[in-house]
N, C-alpha and C. Protein backbone atom coordinates (compact mmCIF):
# COMPACT_ATOMS: atom_id res chain seq x y z
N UNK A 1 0.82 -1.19 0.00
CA UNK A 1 0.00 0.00 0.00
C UNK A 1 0.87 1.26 0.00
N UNK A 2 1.92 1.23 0.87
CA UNK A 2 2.60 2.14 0.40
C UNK A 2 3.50 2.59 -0.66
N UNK A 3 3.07 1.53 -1.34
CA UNK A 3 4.43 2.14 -2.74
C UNK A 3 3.34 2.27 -3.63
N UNK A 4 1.91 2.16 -3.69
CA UNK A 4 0.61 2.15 -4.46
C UNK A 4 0.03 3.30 -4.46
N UNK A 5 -0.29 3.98 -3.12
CA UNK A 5 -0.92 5.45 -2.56
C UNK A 5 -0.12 6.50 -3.28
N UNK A 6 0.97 6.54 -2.86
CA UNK A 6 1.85 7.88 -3.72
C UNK A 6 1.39 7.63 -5.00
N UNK A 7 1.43 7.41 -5.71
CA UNK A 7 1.45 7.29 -7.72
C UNK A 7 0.30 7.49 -7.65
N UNK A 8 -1.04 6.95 -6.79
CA UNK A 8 -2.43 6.87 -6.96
C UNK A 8 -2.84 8.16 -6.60
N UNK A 9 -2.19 9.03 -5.22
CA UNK A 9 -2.54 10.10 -5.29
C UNK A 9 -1.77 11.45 -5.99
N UNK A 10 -1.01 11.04 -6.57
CA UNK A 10 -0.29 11.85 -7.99
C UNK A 10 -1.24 12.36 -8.69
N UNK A 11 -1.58 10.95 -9.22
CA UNK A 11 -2.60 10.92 -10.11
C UNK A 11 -4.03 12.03 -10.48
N UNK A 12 -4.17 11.50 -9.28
CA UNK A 12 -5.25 12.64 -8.45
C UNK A 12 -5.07 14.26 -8.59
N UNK A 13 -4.20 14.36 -8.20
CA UNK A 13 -3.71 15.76 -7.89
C UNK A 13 -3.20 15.96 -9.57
N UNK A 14 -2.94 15.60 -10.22
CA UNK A 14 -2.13 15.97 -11.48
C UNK A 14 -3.90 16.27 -12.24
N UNK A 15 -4.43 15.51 -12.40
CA UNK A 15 -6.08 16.16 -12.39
C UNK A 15 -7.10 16.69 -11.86
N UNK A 16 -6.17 17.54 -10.98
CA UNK A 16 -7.19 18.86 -10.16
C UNK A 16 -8.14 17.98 -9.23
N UNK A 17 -8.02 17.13 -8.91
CA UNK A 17 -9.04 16.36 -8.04
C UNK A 17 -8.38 16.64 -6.40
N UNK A 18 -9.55 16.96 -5.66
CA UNK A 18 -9.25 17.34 -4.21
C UNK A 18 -9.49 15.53 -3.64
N UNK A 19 -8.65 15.49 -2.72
CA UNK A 19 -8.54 14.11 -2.18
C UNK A 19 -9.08 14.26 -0.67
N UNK A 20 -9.78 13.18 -0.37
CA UNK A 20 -9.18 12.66 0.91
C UNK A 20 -8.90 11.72 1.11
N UNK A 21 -8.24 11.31 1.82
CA UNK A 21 -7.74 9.72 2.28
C UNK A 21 -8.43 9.26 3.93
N UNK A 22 -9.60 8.25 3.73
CA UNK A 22 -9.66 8.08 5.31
C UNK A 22 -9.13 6.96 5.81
N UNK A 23 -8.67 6.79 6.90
CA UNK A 23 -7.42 6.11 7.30
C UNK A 23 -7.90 5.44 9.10
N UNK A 24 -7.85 4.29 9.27
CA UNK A 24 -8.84 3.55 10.42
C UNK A 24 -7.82 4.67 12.15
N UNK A 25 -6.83 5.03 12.02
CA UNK A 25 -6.48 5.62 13.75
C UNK A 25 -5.25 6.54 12.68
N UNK A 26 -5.03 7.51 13.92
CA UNK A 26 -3.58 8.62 14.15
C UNK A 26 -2.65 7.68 13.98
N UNK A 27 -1.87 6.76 14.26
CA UNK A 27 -0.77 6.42 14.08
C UNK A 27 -0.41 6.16 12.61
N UNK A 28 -1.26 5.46 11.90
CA UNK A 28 -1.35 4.95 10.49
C UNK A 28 -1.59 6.53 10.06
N UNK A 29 -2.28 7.44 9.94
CA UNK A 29 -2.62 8.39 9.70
C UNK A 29 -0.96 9.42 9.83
N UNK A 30 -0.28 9.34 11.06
CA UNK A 30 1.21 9.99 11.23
C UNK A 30 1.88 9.35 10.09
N UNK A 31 2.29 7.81 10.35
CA UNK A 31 2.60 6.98 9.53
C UNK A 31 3.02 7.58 8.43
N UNK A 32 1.75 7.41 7.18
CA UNK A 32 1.59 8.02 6.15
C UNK A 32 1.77 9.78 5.63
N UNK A 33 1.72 10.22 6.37
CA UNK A 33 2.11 11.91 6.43
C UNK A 33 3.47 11.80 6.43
N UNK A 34 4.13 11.00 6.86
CA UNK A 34 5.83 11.33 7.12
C UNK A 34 6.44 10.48 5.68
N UNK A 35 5.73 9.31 5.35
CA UNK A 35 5.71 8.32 3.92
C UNK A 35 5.47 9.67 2.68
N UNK A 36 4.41 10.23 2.74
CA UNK A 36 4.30 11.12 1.64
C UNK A 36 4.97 12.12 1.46
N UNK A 37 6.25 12.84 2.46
CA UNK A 37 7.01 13.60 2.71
C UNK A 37 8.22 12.92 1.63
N UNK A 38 8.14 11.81 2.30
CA UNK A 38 9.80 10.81 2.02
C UNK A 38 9.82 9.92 0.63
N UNK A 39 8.71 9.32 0.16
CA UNK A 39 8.79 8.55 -0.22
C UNK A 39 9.69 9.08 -1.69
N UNK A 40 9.78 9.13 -1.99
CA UNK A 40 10.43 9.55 -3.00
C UNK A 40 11.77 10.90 -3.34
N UNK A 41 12.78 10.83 -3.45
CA UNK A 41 13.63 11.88 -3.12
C UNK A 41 13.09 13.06 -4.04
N UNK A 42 12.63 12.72 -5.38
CA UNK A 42 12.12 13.68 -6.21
C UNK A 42 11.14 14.28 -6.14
N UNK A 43 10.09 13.99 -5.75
CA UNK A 43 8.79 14.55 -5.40
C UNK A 43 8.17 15.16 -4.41
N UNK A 44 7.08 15.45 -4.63
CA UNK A 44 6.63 17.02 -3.59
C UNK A 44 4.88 16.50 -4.01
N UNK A 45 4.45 16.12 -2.88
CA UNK A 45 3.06 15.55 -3.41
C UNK A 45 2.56 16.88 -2.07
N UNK A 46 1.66 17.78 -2.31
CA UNK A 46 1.25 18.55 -1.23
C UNK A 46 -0.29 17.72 -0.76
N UNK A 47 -0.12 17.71 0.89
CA UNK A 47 -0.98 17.49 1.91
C UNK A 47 -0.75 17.85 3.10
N UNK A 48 -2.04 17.21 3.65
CA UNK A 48 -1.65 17.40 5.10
C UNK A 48 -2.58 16.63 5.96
N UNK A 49 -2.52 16.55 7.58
CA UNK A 49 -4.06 15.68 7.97
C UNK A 49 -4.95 16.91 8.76
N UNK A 50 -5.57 16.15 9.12
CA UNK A 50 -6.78 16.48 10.09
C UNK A 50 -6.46 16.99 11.40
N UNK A 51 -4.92 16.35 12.13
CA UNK A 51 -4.80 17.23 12.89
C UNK A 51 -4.08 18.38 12.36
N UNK A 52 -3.57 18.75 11.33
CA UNK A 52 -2.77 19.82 11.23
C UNK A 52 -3.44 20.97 11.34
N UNK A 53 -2.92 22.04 10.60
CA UNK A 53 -3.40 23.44 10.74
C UNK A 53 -3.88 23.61 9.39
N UNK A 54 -5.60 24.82 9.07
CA UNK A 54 -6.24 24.96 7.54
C UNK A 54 -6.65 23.30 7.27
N UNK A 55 -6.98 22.27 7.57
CA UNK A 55 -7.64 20.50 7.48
C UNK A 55 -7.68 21.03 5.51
N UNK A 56 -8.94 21.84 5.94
CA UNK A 56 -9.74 22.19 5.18
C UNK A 56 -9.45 22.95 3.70
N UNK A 57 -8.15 23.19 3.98
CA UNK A 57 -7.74 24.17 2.96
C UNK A 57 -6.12 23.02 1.64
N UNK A 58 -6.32 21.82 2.71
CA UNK A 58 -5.75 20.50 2.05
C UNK A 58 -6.06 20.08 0.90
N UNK A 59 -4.84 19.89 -0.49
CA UNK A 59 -5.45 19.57 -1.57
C UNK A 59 -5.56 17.86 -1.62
N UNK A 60 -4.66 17.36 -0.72
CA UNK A 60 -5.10 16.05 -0.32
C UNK A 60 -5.16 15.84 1.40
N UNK A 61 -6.02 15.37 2.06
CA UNK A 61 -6.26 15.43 3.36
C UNK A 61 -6.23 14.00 4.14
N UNK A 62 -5.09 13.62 4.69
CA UNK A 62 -5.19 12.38 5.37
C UNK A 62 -6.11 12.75 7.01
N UNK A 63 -7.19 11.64 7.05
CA UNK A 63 -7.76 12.16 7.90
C UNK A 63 -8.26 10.63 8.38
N UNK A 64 -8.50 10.71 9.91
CA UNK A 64 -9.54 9.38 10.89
C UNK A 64 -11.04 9.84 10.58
N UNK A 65 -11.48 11.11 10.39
CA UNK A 65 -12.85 11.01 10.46
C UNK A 65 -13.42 10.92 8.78
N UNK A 66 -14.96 10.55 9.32
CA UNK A 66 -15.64 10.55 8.46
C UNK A 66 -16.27 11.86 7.12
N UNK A 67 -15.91 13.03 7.98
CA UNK A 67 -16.40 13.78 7.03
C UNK A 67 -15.48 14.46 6.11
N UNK A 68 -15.89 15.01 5.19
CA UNK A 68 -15.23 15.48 3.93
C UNK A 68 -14.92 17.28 4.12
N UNK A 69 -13.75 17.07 5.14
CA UNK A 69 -13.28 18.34 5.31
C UNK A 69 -12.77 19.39 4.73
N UNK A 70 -11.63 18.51 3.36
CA UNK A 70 -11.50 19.77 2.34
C UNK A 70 -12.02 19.71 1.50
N UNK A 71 -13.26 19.24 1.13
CA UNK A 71 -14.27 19.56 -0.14
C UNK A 71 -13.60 18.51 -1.22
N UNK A 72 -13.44 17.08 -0.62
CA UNK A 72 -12.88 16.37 -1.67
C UNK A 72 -13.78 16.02 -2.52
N UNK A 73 -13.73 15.83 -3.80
CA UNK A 73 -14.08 15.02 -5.41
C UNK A 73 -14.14 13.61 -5.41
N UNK A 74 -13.07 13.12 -4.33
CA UNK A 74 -12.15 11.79 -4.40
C UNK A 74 -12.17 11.22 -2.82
N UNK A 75 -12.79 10.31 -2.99
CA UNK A 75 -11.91 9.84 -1.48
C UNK A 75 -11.59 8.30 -1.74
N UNK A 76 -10.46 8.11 -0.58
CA UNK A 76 -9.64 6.86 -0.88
C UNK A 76 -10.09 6.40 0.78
N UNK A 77 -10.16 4.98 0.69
CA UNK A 77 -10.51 4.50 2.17
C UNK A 77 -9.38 3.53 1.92
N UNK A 78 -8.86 3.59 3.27
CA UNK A 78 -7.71 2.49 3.46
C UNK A 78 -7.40 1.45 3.87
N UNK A 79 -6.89 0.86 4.35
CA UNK A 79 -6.91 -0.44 5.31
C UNK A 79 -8.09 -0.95 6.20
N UNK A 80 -8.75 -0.89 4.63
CA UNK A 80 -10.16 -1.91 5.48
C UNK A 80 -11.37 -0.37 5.89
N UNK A 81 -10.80 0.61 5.72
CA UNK A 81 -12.16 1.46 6.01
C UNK A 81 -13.28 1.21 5.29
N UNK A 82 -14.84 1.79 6.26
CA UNK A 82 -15.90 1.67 4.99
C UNK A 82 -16.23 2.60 4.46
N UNK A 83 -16.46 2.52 3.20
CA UNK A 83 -17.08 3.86 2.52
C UNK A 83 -17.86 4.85 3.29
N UNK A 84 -17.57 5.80 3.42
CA UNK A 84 -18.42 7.29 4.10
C UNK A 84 -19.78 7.02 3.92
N UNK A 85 -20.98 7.05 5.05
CA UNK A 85 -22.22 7.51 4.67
C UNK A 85 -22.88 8.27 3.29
N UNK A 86 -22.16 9.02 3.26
CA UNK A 86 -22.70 10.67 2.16
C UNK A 86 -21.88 10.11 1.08
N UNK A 87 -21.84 9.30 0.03
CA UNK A 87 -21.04 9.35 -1.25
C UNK A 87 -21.32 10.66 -2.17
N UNK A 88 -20.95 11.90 -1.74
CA UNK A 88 -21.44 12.58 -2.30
C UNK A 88 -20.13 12.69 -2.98
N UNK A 89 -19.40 11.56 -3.53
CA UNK A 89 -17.91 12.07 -4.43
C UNK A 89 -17.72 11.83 -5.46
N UNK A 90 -17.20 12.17 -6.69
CA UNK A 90 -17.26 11.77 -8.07
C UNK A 90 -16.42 10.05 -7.80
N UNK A 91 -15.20 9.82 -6.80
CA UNK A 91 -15.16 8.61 -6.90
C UNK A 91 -15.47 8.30 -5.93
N UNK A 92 -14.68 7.18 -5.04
CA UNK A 92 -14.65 6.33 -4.01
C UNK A 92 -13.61 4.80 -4.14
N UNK A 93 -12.44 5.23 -3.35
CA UNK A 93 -11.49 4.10 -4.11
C UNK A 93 -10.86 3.91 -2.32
N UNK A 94 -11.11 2.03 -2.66
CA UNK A 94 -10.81 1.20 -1.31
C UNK A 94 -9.27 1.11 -2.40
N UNK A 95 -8.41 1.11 -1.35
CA UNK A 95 -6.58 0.43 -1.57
C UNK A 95 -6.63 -0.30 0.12
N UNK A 96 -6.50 -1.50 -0.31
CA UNK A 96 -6.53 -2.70 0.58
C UNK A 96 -5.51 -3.53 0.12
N UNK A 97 -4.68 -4.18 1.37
CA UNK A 97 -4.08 -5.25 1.31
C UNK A 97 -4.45 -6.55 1.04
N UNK A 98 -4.68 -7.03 -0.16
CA UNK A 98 -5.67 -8.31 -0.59
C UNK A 98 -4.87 -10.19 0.21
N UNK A 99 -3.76 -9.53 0.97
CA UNK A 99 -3.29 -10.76 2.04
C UNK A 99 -3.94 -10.66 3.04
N UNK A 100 -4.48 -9.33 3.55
CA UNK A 100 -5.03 -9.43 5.18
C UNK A 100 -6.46 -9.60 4.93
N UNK A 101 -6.54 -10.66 5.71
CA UNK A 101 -8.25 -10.65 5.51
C UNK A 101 -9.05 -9.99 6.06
N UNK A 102 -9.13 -9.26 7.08
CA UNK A 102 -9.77 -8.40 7.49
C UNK A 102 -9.98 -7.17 6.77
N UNK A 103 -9.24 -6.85 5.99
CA UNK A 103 -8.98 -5.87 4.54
C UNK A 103 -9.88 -6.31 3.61
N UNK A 104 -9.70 -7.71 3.17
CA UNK A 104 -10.24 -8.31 2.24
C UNK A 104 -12.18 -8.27 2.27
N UNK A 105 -12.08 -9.24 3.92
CA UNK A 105 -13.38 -8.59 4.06
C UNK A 105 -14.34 -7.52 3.91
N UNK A 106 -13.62 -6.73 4.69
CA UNK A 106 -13.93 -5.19 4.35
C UNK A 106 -14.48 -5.00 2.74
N UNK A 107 -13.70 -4.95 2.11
CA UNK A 107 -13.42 -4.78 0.34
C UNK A 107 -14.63 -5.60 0.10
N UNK A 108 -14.62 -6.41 0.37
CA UNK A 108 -15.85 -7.15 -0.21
C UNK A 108 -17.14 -7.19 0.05
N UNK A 109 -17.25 -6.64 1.50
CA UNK A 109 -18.70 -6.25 1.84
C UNK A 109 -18.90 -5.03 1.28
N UNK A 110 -18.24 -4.02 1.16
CA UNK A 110 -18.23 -2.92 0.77
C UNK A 110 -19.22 -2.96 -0.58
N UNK A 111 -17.95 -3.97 -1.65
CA UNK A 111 -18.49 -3.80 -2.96
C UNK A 111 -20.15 -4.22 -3.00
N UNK A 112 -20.48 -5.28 -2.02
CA UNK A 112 -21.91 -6.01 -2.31
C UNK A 112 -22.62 -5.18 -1.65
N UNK A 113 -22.84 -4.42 -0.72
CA UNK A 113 -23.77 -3.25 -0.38
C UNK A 113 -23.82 -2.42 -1.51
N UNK A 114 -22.71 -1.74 -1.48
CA UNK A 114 -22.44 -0.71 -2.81
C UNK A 114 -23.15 -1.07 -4.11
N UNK A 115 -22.87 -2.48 -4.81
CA UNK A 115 -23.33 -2.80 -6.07
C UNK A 115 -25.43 -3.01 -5.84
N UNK A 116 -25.10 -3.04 -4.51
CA UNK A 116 -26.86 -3.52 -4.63
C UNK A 116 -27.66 -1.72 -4.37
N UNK A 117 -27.02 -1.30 -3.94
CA UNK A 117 -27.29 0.31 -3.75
C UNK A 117 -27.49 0.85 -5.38
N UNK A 118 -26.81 0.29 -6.12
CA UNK A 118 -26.89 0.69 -7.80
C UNK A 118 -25.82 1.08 -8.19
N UNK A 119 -24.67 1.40 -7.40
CA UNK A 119 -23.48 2.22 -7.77
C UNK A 119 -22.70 1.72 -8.67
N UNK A 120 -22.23 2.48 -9.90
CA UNK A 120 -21.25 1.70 -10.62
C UNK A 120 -19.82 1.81 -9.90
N UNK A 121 -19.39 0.17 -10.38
CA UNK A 121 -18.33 0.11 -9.34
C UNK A 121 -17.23 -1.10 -10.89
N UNK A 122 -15.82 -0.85 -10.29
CA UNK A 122 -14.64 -1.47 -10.76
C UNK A 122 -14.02 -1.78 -9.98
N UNK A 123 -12.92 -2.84 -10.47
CA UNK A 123 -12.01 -3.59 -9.40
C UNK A 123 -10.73 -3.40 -10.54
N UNK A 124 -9.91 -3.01 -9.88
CA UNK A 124 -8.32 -2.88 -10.11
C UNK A 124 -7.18 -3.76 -9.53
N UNK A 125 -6.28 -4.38 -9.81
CA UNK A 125 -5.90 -5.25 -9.08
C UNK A 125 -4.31 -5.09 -9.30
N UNK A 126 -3.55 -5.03 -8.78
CA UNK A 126 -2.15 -4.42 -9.14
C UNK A 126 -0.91 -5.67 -9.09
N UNK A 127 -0.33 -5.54 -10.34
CA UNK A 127 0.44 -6.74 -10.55
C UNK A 127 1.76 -7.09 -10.13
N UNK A 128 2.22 -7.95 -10.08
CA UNK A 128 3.55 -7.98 -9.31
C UNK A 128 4.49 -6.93 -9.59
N UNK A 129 4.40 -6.94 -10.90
CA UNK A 129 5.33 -5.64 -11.97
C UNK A 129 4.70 -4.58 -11.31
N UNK A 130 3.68 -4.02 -10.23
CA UNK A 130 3.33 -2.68 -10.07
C UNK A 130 2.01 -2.35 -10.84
N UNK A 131 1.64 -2.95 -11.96
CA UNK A 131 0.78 -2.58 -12.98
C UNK A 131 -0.34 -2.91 -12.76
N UNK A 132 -1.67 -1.77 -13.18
CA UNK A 132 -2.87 -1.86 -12.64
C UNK A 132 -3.56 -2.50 -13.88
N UNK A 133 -4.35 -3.83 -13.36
CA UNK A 133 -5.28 -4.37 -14.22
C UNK A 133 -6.97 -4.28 -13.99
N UNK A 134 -7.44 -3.85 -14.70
CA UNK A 134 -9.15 -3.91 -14.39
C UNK A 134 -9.47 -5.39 -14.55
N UNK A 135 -10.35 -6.07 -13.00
CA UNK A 135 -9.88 -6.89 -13.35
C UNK A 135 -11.87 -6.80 -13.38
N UNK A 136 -12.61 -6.39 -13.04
CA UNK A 136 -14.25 -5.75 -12.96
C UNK A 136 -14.56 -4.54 -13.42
């Protein structure tokens, strides 16, 4: 997940899309704030979380709660989070560890509420090489 999130929220940001990322506690949440700083010597991905200072004024927002503090487009749920109440977002993208099952679970109840709700939904599945396959 962590060598997946950076490029995924590149992505994001390289198409004007406001992010959030919700993330199950603060530590994983620190975690990842200090990962998106580092991960790369070349890059400069701008964010910040929920505890910082301006939440709200974040073009990507790592955050524990549920609501959509900087007016994201996008939200990413992480390690097993469930989709937000309010889908009021153009997407909604689970990045789960497909070894932990408790992740897995997650991911999968998700999709069968979701698909019976009517929502169009895809599955991406990322290959040993790194490479994203639609695999739904």
């Amino acid at each position: 997940m962590e060598d997946a999130l950076p490029s995924l929220l590149e992505k994001s940001v390289e198409r004007g899309w406001r992010v959030g990322v919700q993330i199950p506690d603060a530590a994983r949440r620190d975690f990842l704030d200090n990962h998106l700083w580092t991960y790369r010597d070349d890059s400069f991905l701008p964010h910040g979380t929920d505890a910082g200072e301006t939440p709200e004024n974040q073009p990507v927002l790592l955050t524990i709660a549920g609501d959509n503090i900087n007016a994201a487009t996008v939200r990413f749920c992480i390690d097993g989070v469930a989709a937000p109440e309010d889908l009021a977002y153009e997407r909604v993208v689970f990045v789960f560890d497909g070894h932990d099952q408790a992740q897995l679970d997650t991911a999968r109840s998700e999709w069968k509420r979701l698909k019976t709700e009517g929502h169009s939904l895809t599955y991406w599945q990322q290959s040993p090489e790194g490479r994203w396959q639609k695999k739904a």
